[in-house]
Protein backbone atom coordinates (compact mmCIF):
# COMPACT_ATOMS: atom_id res chain seq x y z
CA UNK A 1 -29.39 -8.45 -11.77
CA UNK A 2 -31.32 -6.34 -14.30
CA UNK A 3 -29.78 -2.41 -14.43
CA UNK A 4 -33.70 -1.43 -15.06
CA UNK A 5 -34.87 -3.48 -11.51
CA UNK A 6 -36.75 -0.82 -9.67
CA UNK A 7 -35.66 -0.48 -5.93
CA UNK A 8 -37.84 2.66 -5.39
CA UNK A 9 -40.01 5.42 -6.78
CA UNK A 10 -39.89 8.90 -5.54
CA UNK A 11 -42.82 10.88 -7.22
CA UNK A 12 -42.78 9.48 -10.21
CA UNK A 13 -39.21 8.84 -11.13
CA UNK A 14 -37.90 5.63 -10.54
CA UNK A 15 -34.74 4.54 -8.72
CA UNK A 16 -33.24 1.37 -10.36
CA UNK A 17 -29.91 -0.79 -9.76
CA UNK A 18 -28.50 1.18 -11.72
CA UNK A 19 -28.41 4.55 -10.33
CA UNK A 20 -27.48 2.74 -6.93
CA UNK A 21 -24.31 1.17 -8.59
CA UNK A 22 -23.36 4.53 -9.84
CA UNK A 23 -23.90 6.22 -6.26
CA UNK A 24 -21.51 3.50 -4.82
CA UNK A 25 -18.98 4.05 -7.76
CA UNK A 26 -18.82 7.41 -6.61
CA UNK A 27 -17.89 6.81 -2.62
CA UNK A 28 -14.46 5.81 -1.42
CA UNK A 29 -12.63 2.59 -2.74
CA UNK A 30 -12.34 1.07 0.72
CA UNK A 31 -16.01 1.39 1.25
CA UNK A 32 -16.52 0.53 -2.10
CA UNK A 33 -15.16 -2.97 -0.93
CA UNK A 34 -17.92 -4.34 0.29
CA UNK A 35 -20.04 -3.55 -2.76
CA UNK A 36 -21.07 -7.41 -3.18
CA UNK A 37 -22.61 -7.77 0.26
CA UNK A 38 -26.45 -7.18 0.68
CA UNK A 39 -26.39 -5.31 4.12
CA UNK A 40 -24.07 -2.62 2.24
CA UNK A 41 -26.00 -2.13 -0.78
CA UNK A 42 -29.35 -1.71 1.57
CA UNK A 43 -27.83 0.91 3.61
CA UNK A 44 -26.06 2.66 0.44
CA UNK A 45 -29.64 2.50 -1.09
CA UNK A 46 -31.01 4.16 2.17
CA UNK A 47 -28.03 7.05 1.73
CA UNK A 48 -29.38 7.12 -2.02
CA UNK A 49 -33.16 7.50 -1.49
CA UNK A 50 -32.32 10.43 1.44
CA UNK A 51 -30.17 12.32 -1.01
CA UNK A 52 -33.19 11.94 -3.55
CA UNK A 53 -35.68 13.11 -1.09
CA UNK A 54 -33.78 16.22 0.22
CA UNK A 55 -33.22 17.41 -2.96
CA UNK A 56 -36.92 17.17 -3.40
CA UNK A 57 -37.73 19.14 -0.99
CA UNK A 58 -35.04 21.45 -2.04
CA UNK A 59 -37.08 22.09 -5.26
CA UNK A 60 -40.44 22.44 -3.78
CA UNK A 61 -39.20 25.17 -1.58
CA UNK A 62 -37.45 26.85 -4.55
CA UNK A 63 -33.96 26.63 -3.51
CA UNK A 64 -32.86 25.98 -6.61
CA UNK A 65 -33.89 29.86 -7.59
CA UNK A 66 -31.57 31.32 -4.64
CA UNK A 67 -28.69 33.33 -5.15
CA UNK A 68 -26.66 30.21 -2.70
CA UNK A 69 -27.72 27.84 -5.21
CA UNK A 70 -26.86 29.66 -8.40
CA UNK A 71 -23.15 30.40 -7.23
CA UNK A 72 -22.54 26.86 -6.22
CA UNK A 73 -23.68 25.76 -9.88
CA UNK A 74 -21.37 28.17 -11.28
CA UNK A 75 -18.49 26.63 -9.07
CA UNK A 76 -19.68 23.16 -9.67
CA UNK A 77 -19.39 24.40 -13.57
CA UNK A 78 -15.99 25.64 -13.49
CA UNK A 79 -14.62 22.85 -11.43
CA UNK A 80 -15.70 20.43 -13.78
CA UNK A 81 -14.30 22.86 -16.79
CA UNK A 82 -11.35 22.60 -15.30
CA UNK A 83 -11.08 19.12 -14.86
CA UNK A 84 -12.10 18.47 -18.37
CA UNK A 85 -9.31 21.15 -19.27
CA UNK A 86 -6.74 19.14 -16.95
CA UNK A 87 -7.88 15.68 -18.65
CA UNK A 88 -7.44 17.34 -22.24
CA UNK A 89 -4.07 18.51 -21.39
CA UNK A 90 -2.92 15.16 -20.11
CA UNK A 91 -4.92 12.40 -21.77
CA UNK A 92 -2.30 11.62 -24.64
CA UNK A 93 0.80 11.76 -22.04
CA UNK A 94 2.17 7.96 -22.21
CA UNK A 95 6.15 6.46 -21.25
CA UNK A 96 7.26 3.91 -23.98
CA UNK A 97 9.38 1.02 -23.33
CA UNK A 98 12.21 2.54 -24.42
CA UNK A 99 12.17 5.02 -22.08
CA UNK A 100 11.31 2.77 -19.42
CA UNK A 101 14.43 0.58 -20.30
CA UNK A 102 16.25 3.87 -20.39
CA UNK A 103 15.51 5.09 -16.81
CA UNK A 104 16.19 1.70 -15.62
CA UNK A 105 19.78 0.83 -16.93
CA UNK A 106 20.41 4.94 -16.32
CA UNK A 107 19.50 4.52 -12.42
CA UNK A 108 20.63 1.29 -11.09
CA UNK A 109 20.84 2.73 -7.60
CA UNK A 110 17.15 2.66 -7.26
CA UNK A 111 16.68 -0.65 -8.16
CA UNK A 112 19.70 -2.69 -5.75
CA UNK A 113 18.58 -4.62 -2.99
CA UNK A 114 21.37 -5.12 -0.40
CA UNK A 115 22.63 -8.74 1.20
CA UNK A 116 19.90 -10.53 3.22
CA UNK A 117 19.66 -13.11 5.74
CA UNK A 118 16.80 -15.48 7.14
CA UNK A 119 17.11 -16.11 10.09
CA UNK A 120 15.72 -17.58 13.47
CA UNK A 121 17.04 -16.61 16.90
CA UNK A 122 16.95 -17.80 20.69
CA UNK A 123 16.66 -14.90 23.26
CA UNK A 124 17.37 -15.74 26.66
CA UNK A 125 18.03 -13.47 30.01
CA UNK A 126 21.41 -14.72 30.50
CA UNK A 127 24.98 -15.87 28.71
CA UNK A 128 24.49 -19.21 30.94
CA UNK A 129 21.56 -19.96 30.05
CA UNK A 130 21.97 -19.68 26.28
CA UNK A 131 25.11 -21.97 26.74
CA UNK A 132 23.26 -24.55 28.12
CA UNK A 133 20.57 -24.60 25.51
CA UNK A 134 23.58 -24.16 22.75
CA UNK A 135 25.01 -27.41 24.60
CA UNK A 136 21.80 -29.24 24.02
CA UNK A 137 21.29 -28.28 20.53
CA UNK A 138 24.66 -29.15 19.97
CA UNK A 139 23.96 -32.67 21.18
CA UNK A 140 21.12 -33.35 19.25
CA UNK A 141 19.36 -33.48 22.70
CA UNK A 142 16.63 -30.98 21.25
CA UNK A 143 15.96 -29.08 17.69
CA UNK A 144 16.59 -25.48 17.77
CA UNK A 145 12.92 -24.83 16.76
CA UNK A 146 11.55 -26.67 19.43
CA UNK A 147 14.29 -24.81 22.27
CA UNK A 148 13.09 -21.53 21.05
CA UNK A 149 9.17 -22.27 21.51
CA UNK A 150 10.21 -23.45 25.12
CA UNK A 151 12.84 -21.10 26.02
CA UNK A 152 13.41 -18.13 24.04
CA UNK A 153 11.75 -14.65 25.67
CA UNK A 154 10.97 -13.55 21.73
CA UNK A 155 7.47 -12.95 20.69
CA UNK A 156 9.39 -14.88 17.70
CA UNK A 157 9.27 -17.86 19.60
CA UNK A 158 5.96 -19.43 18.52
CA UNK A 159 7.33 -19.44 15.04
CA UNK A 160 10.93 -21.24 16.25
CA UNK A 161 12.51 -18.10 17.31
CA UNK A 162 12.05 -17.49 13.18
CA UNK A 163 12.51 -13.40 12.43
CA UNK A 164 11.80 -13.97 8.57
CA UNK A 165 14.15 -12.18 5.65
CA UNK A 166 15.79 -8.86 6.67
CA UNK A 167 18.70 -6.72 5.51
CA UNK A 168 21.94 -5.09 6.42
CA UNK A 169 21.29 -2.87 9.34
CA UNK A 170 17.80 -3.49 10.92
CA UNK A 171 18.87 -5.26 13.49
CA UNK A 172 21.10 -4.23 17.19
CA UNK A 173 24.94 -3.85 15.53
CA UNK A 174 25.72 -6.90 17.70
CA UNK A 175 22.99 -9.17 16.30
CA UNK A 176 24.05 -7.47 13.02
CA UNK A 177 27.18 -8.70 12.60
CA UNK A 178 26.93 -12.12 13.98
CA UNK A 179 23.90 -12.94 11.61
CA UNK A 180 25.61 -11.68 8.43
CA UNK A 181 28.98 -13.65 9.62
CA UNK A 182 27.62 -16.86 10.33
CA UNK A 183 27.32 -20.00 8.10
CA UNK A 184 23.93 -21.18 7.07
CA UNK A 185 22.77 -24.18 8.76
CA UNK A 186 24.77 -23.16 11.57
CA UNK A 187 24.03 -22.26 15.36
CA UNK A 188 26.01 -19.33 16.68
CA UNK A 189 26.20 -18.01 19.81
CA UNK A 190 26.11 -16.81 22.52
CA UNK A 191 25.76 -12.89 21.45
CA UNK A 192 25.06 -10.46 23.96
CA UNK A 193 22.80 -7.18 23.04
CA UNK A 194 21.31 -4.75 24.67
CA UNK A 195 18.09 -7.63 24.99
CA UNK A 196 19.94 -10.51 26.28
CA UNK A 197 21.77 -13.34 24.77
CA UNK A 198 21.13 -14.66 21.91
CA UNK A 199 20.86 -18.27 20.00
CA UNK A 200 21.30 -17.58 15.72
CA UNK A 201 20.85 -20.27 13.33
CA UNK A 202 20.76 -18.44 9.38
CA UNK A 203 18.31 -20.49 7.16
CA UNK A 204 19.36 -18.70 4.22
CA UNK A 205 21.27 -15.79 2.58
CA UNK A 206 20.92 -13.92 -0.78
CA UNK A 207 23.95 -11.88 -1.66
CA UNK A 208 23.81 -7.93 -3.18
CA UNK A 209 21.48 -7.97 -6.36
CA UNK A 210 19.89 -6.07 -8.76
CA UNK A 211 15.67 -6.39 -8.82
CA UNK A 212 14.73 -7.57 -12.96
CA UNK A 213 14.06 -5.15 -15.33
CA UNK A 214 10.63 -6.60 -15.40
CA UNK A 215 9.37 -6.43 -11.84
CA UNK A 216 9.78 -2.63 -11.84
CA UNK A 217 8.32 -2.23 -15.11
CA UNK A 218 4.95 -0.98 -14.21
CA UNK A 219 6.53 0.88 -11.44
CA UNK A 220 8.98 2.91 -13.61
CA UNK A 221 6.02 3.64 -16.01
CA UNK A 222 4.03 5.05 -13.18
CA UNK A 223 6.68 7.03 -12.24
CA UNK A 224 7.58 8.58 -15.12
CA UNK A 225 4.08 8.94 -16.10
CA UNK A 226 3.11 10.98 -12.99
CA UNK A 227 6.50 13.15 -13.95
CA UNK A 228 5.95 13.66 -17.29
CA UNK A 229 2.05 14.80 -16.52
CA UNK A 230 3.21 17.21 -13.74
CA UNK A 231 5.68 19.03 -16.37
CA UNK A 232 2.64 19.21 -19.12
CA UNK A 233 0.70 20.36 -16.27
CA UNK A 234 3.28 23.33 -15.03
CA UNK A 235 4.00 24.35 -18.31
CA UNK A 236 0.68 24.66 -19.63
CA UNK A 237 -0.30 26.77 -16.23
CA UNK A 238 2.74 28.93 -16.85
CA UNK A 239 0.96 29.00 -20.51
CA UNK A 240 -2.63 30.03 -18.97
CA UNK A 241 -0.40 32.52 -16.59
CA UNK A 242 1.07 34.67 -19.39
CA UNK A 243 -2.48 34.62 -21.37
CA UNK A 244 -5.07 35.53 -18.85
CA UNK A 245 -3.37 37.25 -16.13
CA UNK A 246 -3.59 40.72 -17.08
């Protein structure tokens, strides 16, 4: 698609692909989104061509030589001083890898992730019930998966009664500490909550860790990025401050 294809002409200057893909660079990312799709960029061209043709209007009626007009310029023009003055102040700001190495081995606590389970569960109403079904897993009569799709009161039960990876603590204290005592591979049970009784079987668990230096990388730069550009931006305020304020 050509940047100089003409989509409209409003008298006498022409509206191309261009200034339409700049008008939808300008609106919100999550509309932005749907750039690629036809039906979007027809109605953002329709939001284009109004804007065109009110401010058309605007100048034949000679709004543009009001007093409204001329003090919204002037706070158009120092909001986009200032911005240029924030961007000056901050455009050279950067975090090396040395410092991000630094934060990292100086903070450890913000990078642990605590003992996890996976883990699949059977919830049933009562402790005789889960027995039975325990009895029958036990016997090879049925597979666990398949007793939680049929019996199991768990919106997790058209997964296998499967509740995914979780840590320490987001589950009933009960349910807690039978999960994170039980072998892997096998069914324990019955544990009474506040829900019911329950049917555990752990799939897998991942002891007390530290996350890689180089999966928070880009995290840690952000971070200390966004802190090192606030303390450029306070102290050159505090500069402004003392200069101007009289």
């Amino acid at each position: 698609m050509s940047e100089q294809n003409i989509l409209a002409t409003i008298d006498g200057v022409n509206i191309t692909d261009a200034d339409l893909d700049a008008y939808i660079a300008n609106l919100p990312k999550e509309q932005q989104a749907y750039a690629a799709y036809p039906q979007f960029r027809e109605h953002a061209l329709k939001q284009l061509l109004a804007f065109h043709l009110y401010a058309k209007m605007a100048e034949e009626e000679k709004m543009d030589e009001t007093d409204e007009f001329k003090a919204m310029m002037e706070r158009a023009r120092k909001d986009i001083l200032a911005q240029l003055a924030i961007n000056s102040v901050l455009k050279d700001i950067t975090v090396t890898d040395e410092e991000m190495q630094a934060f990292y081995q100086e903070n450890p606590q913000h990078f642990e992730k605590g003992e996890t389970v996976h883990a699949k569960h059977i919830l049933v109403d009562s402790e005789e019930k889960a027995q039975d079904i325990m009895n029958k897993i036990t016997a090879g009569d049925i597979y666990f998966e398949d007793a939680a799709k049929e019996f199991s009161s768990c919106p997790s039960n058209a997964q296998g009664g499967d509740l995914g990876e979780f840590g320490k603590g987001q589950m009933v204290p009960e349910f807690d500490q039978a999960v994170f005592a039980a072998e892997v591979g096998k069914v324990v049970g019955p544990v009474k909550t506040q829900f019911g009784y329950h049917l555990i079987k752990v799939e897998d668990k991942k002891d007390a860790s530290v996350t890689p230096f180089d999966e928070v990388k880009e995290q840690i730069r952000a971070n200390l990025l966004q802190q090192k550009q606030n303390q450029a931006y306070t102290e050159k305020y505090k500069e402004l401050h003392d200069k101007y304020m009289k």
